[in-house]
Each structure stands twice: as structure tokens, then as C-alpha cells.
PDB file of N, CA and C in Angstrom:
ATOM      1  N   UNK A   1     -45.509  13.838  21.528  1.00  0.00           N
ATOM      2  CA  UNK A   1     -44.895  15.143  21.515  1.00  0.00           C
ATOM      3  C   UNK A   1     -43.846  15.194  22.638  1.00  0.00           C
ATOM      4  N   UNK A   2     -43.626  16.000  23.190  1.00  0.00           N
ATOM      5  CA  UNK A   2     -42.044  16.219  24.006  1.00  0.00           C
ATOM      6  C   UNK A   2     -42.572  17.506  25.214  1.00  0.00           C
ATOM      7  N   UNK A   3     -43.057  16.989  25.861  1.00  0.00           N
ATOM      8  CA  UNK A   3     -43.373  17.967  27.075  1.00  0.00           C
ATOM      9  C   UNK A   3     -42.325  18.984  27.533  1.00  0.00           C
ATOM     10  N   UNK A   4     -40.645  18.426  27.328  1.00  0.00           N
ATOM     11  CA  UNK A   4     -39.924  19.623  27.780  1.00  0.00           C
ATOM     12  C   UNK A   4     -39.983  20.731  26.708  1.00  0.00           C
ATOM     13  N   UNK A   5     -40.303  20.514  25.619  1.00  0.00           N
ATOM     14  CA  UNK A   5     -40.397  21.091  24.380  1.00  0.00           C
ATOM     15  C   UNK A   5     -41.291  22.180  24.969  1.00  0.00           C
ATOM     16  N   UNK A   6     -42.452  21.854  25.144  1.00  0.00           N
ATOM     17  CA  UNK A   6     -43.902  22.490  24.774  1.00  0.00           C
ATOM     18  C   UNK A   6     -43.924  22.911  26.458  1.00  0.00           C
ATOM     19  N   UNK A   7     -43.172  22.478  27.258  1.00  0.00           N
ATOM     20  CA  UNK A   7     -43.067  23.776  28.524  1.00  0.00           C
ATOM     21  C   UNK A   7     -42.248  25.008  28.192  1.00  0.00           C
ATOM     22  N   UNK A   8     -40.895  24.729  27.542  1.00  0.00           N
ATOM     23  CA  UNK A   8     -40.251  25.578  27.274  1.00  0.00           C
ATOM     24  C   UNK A   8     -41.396  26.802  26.508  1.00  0.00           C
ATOM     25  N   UNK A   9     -42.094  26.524  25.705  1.00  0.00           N
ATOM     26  CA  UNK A   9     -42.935  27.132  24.569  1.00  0.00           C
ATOM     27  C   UNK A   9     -43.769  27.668  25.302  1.00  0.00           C
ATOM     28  N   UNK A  10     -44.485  27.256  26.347  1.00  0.00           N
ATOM     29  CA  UNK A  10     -45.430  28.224  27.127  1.00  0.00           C
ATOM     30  C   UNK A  10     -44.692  28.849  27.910  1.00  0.00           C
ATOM     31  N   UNK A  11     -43.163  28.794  28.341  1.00  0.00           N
ATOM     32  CA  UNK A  11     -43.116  29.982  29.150  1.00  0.00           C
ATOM     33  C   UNK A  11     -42.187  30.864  28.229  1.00  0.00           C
ATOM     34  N   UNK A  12     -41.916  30.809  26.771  1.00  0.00           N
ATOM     35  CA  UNK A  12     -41.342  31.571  25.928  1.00  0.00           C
ATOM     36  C   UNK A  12     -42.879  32.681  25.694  1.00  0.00           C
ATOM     37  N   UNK A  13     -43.923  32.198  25.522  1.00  0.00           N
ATOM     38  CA  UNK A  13     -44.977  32.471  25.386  1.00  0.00           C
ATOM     39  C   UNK A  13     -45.066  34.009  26.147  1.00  0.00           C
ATOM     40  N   UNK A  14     -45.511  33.185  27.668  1.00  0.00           N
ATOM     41  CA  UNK A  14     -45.091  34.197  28.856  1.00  0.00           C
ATOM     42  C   UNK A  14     -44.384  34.994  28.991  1.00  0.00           C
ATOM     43  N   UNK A  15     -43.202  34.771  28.801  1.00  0.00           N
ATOM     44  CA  UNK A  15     -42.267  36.376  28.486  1.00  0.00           C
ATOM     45  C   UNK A  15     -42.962  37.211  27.748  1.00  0.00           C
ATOM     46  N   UNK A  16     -42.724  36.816  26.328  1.00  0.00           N
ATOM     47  CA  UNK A  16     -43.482  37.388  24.831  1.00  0.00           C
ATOM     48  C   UNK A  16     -44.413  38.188  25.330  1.00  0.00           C
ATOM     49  N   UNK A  17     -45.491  37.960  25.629  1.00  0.00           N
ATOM     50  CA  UNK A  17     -46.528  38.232  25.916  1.00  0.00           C
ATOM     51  C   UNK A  17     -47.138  38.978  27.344  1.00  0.00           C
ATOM     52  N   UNK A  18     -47.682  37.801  28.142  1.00  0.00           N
ATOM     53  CA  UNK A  18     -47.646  37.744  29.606  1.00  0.00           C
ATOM     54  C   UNK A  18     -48.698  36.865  29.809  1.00  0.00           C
ATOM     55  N   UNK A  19     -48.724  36.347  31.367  1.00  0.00           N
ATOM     56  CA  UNK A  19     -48.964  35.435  31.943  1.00  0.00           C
ATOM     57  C   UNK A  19     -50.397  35.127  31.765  1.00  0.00           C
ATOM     58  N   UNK A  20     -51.505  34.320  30.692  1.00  0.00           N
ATOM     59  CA  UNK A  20     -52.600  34.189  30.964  1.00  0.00           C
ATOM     60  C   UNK A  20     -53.611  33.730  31.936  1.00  0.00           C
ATOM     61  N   UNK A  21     -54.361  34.104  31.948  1.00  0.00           N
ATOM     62  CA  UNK A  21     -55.361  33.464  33.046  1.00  0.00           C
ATOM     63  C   UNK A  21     -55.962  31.830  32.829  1.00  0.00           C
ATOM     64  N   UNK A  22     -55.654  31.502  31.812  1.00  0.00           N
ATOM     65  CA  UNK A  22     -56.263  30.088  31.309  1.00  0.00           C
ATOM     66  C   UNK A  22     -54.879  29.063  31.066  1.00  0.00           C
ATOM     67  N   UNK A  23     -55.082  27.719  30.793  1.00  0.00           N
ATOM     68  CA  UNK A  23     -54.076  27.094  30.968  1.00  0.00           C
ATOM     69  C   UNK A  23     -53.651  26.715  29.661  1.00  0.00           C
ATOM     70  N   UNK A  24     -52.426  27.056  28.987  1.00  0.00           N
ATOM     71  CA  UNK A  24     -51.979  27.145  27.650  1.00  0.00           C
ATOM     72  C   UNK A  24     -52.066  25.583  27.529  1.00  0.00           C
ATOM     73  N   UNK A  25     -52.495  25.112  26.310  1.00  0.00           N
ATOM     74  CA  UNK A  25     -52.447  23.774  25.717  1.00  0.00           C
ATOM     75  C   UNK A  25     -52.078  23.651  24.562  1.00  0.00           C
ATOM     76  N   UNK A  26     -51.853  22.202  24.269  1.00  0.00           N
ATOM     77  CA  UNK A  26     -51.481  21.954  22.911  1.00  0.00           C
ATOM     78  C   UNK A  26     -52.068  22.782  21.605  1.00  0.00           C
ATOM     79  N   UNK A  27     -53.472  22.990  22.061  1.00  0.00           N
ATOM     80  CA  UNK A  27     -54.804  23.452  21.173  1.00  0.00           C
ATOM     81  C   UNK A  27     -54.916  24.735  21.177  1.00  0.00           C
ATOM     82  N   UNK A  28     -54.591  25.313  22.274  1.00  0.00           N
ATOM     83  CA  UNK A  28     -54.418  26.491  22.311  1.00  0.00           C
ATOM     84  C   UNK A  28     -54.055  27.549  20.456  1.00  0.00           C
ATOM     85  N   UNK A  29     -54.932  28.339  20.975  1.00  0.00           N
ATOM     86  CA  UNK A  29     -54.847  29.155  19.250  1.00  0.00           C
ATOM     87  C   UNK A  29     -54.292  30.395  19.420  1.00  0.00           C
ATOM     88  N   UNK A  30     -53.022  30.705  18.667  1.00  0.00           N
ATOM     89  CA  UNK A  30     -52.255  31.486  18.741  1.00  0.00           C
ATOM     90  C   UNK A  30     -53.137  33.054  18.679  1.00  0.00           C
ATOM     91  N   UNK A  31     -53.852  33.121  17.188  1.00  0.00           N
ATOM     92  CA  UNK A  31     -54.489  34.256  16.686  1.00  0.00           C
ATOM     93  C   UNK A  31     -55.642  35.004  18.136  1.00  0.00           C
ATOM     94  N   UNK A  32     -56.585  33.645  17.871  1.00  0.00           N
ATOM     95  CA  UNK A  32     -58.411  33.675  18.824  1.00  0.00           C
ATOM     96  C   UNK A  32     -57.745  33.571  20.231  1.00  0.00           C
ATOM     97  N   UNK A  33     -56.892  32.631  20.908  1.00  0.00           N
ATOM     98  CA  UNK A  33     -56.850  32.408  22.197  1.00  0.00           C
ATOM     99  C   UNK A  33     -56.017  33.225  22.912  1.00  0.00           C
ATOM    100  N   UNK A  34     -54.828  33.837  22.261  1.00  0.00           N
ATOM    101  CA  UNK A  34     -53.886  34.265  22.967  1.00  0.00           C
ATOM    102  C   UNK A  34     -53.813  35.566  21.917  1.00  0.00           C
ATOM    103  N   UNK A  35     -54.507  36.000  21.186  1.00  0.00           N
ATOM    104  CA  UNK A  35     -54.463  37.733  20.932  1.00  0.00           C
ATOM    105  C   UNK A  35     -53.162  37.922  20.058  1.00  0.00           C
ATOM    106  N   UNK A  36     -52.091  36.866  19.678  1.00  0.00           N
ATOM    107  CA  UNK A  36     -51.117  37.320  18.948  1.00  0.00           C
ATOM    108  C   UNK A  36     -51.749  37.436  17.255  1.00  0.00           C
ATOM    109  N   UNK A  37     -51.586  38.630  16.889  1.00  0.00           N
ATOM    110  CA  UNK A  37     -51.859  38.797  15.485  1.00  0.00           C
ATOM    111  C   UNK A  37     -51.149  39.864  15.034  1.00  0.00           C
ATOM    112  N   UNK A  38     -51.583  40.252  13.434  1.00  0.00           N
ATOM    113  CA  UNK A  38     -50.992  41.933  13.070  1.00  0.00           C
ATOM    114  C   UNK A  38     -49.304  41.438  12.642  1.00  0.00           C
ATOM    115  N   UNK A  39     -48.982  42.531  13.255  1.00  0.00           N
ATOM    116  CA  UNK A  39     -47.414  43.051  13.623  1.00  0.00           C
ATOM    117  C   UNK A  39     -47.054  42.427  14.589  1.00  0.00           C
ATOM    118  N   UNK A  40     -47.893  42.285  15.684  1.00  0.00           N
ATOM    119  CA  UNK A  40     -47.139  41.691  16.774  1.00  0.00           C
ATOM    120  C   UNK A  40     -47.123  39.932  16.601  1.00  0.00           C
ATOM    121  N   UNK A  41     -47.546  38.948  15.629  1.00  0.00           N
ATOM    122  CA  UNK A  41     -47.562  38.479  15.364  1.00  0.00           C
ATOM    123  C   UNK A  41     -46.052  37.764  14.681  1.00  0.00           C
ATOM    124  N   UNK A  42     -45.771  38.477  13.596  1.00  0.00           N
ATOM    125  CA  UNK A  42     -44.828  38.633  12.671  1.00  0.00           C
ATOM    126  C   UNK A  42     -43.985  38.779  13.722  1.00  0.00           C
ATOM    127  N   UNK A  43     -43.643  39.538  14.603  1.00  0.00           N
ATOM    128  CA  UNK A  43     -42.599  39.899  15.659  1.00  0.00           C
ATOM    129  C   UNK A  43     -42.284  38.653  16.735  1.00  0.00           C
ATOM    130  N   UNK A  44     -43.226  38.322  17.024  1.00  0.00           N
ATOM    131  CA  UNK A  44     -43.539  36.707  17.936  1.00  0.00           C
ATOM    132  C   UNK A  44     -42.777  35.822  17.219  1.00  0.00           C
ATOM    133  N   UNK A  45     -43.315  35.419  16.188  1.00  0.00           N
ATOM    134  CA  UNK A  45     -42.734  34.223  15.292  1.00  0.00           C
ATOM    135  C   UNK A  45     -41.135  34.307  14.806  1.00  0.00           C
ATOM    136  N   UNK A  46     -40.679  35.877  14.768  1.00  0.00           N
ATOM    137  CA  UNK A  46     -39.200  35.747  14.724  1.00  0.00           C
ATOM    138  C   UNK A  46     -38.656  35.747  16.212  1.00  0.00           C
ATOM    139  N   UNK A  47     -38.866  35.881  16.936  1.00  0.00           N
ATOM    140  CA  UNK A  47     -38.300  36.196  18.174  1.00  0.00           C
ATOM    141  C   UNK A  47     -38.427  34.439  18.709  1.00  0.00           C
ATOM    142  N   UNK A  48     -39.942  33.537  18.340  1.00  0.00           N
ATOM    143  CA  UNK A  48     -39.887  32.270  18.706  1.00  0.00           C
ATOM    144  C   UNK A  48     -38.899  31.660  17.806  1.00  0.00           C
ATOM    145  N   UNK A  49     -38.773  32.173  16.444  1.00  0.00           N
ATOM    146  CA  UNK A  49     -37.291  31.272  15.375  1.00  0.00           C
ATOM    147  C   UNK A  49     -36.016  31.434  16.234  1.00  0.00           C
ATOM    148  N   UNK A  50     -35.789  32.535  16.866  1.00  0.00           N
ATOM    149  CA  UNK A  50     -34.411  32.930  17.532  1.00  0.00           C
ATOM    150  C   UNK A  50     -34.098  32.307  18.510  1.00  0.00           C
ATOM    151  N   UNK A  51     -35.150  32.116  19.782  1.00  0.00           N
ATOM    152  CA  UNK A  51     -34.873  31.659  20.701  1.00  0.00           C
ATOM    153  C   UNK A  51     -35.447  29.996  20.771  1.00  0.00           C
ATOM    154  N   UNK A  52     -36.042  29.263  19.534  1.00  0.00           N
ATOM    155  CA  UNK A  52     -35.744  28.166  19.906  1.00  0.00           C
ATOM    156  C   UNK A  52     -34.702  27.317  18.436  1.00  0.00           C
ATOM    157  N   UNK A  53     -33.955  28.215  18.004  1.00  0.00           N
ATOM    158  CA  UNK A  53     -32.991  27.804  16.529  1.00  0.00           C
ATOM    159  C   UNK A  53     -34.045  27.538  15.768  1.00  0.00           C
ATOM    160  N   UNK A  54     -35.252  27.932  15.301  1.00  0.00           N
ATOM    161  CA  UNK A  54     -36.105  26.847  14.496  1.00  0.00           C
ATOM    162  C   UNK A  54     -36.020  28.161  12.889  1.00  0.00           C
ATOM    163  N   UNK A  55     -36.411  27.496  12.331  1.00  0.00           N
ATOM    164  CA  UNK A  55     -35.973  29.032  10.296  1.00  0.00           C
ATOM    165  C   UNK A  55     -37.274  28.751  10.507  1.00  0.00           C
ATOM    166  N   UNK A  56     -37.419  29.738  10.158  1.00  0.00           N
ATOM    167  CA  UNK A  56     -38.805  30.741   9.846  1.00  0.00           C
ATOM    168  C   UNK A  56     -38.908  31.758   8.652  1.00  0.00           C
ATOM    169  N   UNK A  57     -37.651  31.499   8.009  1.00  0.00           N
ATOM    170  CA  UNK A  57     -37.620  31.861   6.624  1.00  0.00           C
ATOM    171  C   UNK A  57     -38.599  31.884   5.591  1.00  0.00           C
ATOM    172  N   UNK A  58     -39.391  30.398   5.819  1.00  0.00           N
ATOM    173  CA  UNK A  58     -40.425  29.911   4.573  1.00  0.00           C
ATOM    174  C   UNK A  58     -41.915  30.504   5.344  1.00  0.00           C
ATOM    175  N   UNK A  59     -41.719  30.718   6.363  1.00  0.00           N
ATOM    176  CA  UNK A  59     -43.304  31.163   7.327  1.00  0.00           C
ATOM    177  C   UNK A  59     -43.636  32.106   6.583  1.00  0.00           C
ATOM    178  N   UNK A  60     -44.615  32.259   5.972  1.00  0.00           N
ATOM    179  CA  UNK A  60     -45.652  33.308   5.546  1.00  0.00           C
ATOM    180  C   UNK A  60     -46.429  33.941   6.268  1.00  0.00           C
ATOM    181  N   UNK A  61     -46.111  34.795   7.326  1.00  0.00           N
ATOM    182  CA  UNK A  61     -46.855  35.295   8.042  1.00  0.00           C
ATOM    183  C   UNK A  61     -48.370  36.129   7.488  1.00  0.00           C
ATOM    184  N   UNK A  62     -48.256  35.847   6.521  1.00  0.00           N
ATOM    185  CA  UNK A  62     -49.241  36.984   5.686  1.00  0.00           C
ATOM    186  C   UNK A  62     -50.258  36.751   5.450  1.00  0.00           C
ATOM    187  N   UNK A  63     -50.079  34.927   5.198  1.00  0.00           N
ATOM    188  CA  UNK A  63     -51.441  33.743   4.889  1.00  0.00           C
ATOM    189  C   UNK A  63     -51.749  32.704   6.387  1.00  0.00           C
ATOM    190  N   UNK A  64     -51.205  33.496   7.481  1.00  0.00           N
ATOM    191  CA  UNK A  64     -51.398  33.041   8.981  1.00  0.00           C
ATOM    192  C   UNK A  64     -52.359  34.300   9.941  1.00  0.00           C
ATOM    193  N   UNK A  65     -51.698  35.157   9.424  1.00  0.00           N
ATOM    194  CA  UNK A  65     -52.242  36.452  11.046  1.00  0.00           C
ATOM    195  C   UNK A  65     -52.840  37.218   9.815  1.00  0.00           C
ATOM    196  N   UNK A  66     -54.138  37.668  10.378  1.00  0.00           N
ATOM    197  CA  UNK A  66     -54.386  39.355  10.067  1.00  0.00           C
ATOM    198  C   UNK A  66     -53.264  40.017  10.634  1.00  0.00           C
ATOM    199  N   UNK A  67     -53.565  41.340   9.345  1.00  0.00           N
ATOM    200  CA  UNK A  67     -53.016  42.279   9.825  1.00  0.00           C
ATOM    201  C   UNK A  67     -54.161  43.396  10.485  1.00  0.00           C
ATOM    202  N   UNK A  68     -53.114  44.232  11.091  1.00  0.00           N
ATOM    203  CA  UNK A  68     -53.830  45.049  11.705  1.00  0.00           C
ATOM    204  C   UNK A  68     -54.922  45.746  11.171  1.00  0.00           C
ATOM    205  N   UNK A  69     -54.599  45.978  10.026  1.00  0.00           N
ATOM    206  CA  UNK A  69     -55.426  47.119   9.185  1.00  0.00           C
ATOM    207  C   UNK A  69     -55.969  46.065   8.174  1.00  0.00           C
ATOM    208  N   UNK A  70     -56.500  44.705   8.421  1.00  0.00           N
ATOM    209  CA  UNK A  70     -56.856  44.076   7.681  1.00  0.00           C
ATOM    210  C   UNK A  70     -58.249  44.047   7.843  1.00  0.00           C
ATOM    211  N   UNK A  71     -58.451  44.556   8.189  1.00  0.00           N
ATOM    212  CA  UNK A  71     -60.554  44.490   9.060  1.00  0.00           C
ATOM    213  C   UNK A  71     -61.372  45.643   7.890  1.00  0.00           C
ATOM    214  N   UNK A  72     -61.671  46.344   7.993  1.00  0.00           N
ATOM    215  CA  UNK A  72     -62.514  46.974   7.714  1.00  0.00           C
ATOM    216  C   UNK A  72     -62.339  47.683   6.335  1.00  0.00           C
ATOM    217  N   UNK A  73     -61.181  48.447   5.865  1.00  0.00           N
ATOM    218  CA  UNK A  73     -61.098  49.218   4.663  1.00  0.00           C
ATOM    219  C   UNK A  73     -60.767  47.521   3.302  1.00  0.00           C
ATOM    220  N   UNK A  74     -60.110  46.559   3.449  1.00  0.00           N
ATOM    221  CA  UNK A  74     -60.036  45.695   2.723  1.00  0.00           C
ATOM    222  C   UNK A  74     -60.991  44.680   2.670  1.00  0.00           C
ATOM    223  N   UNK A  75     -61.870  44.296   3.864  1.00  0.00           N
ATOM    224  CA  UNK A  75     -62.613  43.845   3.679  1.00  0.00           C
ATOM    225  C   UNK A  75     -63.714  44.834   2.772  1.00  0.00           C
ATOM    226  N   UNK A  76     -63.966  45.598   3.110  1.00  0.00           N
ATOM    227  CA  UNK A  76     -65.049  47.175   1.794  1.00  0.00           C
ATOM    228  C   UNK A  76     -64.583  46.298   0.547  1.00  0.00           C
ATOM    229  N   UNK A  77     -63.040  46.262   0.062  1.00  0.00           N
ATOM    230  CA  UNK A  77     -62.240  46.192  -1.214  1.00  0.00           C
ATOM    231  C   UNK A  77     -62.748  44.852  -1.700  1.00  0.00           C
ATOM    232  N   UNK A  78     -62.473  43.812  -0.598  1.00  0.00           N
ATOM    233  CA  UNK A  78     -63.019  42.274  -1.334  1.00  0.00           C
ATOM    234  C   UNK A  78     -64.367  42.499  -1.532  1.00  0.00           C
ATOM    235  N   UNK A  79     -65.317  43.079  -1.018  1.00  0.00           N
ATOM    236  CA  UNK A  79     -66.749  42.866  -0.806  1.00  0.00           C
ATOM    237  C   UNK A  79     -66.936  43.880  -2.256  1.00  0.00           C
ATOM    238  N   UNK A  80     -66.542  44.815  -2.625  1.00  0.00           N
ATOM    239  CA  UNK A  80     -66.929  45.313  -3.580  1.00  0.00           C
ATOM    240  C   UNK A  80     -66.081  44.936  -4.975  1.00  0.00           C
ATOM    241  N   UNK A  81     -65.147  44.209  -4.966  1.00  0.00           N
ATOM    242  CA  UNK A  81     -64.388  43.583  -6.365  1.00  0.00           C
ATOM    243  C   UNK A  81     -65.102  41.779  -6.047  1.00  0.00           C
ATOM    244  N   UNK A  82     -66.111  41.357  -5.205  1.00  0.00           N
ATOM    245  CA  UNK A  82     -66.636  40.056  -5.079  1.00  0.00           C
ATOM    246  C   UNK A  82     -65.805  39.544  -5.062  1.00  0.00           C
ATOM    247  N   UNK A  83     -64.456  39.606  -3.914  1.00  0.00           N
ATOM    248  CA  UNK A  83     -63.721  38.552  -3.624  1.00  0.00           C
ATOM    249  C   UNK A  83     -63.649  38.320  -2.180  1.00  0.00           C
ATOM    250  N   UNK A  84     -63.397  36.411  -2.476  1.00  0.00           N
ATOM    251  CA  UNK A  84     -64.298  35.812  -1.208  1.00  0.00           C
ATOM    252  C   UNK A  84     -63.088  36.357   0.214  1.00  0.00           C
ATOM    253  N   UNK A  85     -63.620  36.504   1.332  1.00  0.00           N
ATOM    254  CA  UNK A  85     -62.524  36.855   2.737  1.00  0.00           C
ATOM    255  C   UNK A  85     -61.444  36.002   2.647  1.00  0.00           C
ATOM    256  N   UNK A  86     -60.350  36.657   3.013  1.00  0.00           N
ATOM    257  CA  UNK A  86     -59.407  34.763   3.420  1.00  0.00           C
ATOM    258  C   UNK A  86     -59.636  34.619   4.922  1.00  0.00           C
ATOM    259  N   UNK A  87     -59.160  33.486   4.447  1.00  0.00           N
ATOM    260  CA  UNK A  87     -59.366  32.554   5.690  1.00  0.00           C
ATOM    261  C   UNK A  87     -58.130  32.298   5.891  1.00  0.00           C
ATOM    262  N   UNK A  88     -57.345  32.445   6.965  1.00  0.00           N
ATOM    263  CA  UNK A  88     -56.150  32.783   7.564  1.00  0.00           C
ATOM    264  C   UNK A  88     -56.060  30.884   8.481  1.00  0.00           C
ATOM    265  N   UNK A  89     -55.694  30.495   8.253  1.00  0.00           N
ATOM    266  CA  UNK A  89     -54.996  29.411   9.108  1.00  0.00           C
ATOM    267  C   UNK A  89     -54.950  29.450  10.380  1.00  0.00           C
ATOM    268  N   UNK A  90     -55.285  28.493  11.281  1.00  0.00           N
ATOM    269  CA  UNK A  90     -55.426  28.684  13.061  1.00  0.00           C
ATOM    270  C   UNK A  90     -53.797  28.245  12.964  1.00  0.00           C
ATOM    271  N   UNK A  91     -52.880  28.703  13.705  1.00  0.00           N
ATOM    272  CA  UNK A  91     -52.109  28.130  14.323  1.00  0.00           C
ATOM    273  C   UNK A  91     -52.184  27.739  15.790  1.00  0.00           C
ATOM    274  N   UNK A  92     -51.650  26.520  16.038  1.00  0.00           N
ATOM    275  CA  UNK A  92     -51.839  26.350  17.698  1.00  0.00           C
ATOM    276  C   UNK A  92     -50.371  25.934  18.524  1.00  0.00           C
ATOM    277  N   UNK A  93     -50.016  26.307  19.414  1.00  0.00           N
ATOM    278  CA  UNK A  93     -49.074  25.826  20.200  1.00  0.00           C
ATOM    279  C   UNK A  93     -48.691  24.475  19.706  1.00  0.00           C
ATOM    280  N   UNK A  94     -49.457  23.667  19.847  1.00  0.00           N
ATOM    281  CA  UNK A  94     -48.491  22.231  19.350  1.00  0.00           C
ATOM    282  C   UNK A  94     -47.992  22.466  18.327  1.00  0.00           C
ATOM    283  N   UNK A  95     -48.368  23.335  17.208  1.00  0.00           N
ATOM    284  CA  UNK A  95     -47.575  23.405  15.784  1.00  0.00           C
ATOM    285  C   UNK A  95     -46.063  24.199  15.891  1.00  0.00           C
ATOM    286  N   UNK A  96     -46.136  25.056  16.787  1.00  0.00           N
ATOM    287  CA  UNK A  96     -44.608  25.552  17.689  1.00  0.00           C
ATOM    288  C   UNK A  96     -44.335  24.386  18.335  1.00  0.00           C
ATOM    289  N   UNK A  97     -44.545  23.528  18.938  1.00  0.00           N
ATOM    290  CA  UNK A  97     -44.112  22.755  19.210  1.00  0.00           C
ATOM    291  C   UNK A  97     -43.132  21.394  18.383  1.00  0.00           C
ATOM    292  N   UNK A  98     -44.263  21.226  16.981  1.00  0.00           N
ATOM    293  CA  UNK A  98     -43.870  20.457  16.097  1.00  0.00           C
ATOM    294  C   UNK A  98     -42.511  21.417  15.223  1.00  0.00           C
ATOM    295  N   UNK A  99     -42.867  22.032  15.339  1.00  0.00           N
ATOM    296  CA  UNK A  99     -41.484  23.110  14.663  1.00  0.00           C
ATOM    297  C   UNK A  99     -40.470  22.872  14.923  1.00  0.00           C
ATOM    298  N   UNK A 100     -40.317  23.354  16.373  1.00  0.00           N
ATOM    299  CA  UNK A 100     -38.909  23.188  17.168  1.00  0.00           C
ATOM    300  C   UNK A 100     -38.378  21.518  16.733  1.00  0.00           C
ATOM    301  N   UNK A 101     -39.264  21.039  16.794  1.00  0.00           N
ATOM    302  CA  UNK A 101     -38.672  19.359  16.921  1.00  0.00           C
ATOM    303  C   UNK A 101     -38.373  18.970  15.177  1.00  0.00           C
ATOM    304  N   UNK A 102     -39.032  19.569  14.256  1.00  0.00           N
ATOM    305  CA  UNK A 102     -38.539  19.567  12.589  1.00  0.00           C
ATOM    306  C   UNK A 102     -37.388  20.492  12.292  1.00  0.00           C
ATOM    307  N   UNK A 103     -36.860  21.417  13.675  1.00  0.00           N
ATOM    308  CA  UNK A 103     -36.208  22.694  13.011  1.00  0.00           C
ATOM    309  C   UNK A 103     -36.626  24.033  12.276  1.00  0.00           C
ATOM    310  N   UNK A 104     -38.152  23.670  11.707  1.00  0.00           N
ATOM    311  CA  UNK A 104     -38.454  24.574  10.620  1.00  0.00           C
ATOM    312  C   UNK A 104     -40.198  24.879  11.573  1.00  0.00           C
ATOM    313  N   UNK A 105     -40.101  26.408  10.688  1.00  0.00           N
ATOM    314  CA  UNK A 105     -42.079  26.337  10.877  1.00  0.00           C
ATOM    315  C   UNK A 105     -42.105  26.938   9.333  1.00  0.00           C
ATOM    316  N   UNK A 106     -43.153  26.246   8.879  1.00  0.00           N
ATOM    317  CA  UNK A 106     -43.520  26.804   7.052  1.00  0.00           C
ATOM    318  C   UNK A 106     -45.196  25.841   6.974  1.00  0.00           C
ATOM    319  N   UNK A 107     -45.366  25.918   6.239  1.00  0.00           N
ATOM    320  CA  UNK A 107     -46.372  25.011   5.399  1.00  0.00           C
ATOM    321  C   UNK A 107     -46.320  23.686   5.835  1.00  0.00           C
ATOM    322  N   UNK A 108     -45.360  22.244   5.749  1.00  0.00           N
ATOM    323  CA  UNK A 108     -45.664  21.334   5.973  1.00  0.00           C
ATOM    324  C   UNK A 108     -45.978  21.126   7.591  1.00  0.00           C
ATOM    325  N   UNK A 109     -45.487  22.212   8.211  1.00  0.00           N
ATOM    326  CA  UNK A 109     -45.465  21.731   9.588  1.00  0.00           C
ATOM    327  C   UNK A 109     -46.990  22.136   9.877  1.00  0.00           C
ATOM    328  N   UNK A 110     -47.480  23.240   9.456  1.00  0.00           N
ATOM    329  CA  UNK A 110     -48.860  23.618   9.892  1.00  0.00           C
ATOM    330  C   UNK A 110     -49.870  22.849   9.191  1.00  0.00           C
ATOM    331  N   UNK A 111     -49.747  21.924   8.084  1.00  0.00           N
ATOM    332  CA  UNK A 111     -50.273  20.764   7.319  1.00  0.00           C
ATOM    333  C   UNK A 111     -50.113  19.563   8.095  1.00  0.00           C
ATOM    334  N   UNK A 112     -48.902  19.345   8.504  1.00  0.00           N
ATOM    335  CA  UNK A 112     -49.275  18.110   9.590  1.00  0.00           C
ATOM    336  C   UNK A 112     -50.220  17.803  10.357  1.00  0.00           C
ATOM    337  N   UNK A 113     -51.224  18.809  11.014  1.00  0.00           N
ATOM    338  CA  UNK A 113     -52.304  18.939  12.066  1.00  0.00           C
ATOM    339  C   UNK A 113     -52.822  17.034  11.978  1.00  0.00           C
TER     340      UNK A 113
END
């Protein structure tokens, strides 16, 4: 991987966000570790397409992050039409990482793992 890459990415992170108490890694999980989900999610991932040139055009944010209001009234909806939860995809820092360096974040890049 490319360490100037993936410094740049934790302190794009840091702005975005703010400064965690734990030490951002490759493994690091966007959703569970670092709280980006929802809306603010969707907002992250264009703001990371902008500031590192990478298209984010094909990103499906939809089959990556809960949404906010994805908890409780839709889960009722699957549980009573017997359809199974989704299961939302971990993204992790190295996969921003692998992005920047393909140009793109979509499907093959989060399939690479």
C-alpha cells in the first residue's frame, strides 16, 4: 500500500470528523469504529471523492451505511413481510486507501479485500 496515501486519509479523516482517541489503521471500520454512517456517511464519501480526485459516482452508499432511520420502523417491515436484515458491507480505511490509488471507490474496490 502507499503510506503517504493512507496518512493523507487519516488526517482527511480528522478534519471530517475529529481527532480519535485510538490509532486509525488500515482495518479500521468506517461504519463500527469511527461512527461514520446515515447521512453523514453519504456526505463523507463525497467530500473524500473531492478532496482526493477519486469518482464515487458508482458508490452505492445505500448497500454500505445504514441509514439513519434504518433501525427500528424497517427493521418491524422486514420482520413482518419475513425478509432477511441486510447486511451492509464493512468498509475500512485501506479500501479509501485502495480507491485513491484505482481513482475510483464502487464495488470492485470494496471486493478486492
Amino acid at each position: 500500500m502507499n503510506n503517504e496515501i493512507f496518512e493523507k486519509i487519516k488526517s482527511f479523516i480528522e478534519e471530517e470528523r475529529w481527532k480519535y482517541t485510538f490509532t486509525l489503521e488500515r482495518t479500521t471500520l468506517l461504519d463500527e469504529d469511527l461512527s461514520i454512517n446515515g447521512d453523514d456517511a453519504k456526505d463523507f464519501i463525497r467530500a473524500f471523492g473531492r478532496k482526493f480526485n477519486t469518482d464515487v459516482a458508482n458508490f452505492i452508499a445505500v448497500t454500505q451505511f445504514e441509514t439513519d432511520c434504518d433501525v427500528i420502523i424497517p427493521g418491524m417491515v422486514r420482520f413482518l413481510a419475513g425478509k432477511k436484515k441486510i447486511i451492509f458491507k464493512e468498509i475500512k480505511i485501506g479500501d479509501l486507501e485502495r480507491a485513491v490509488i484505482a481513482g475510483k471507490l464502487d464495488e470492485t474496490i470494496l471486493e478486492s479485500n
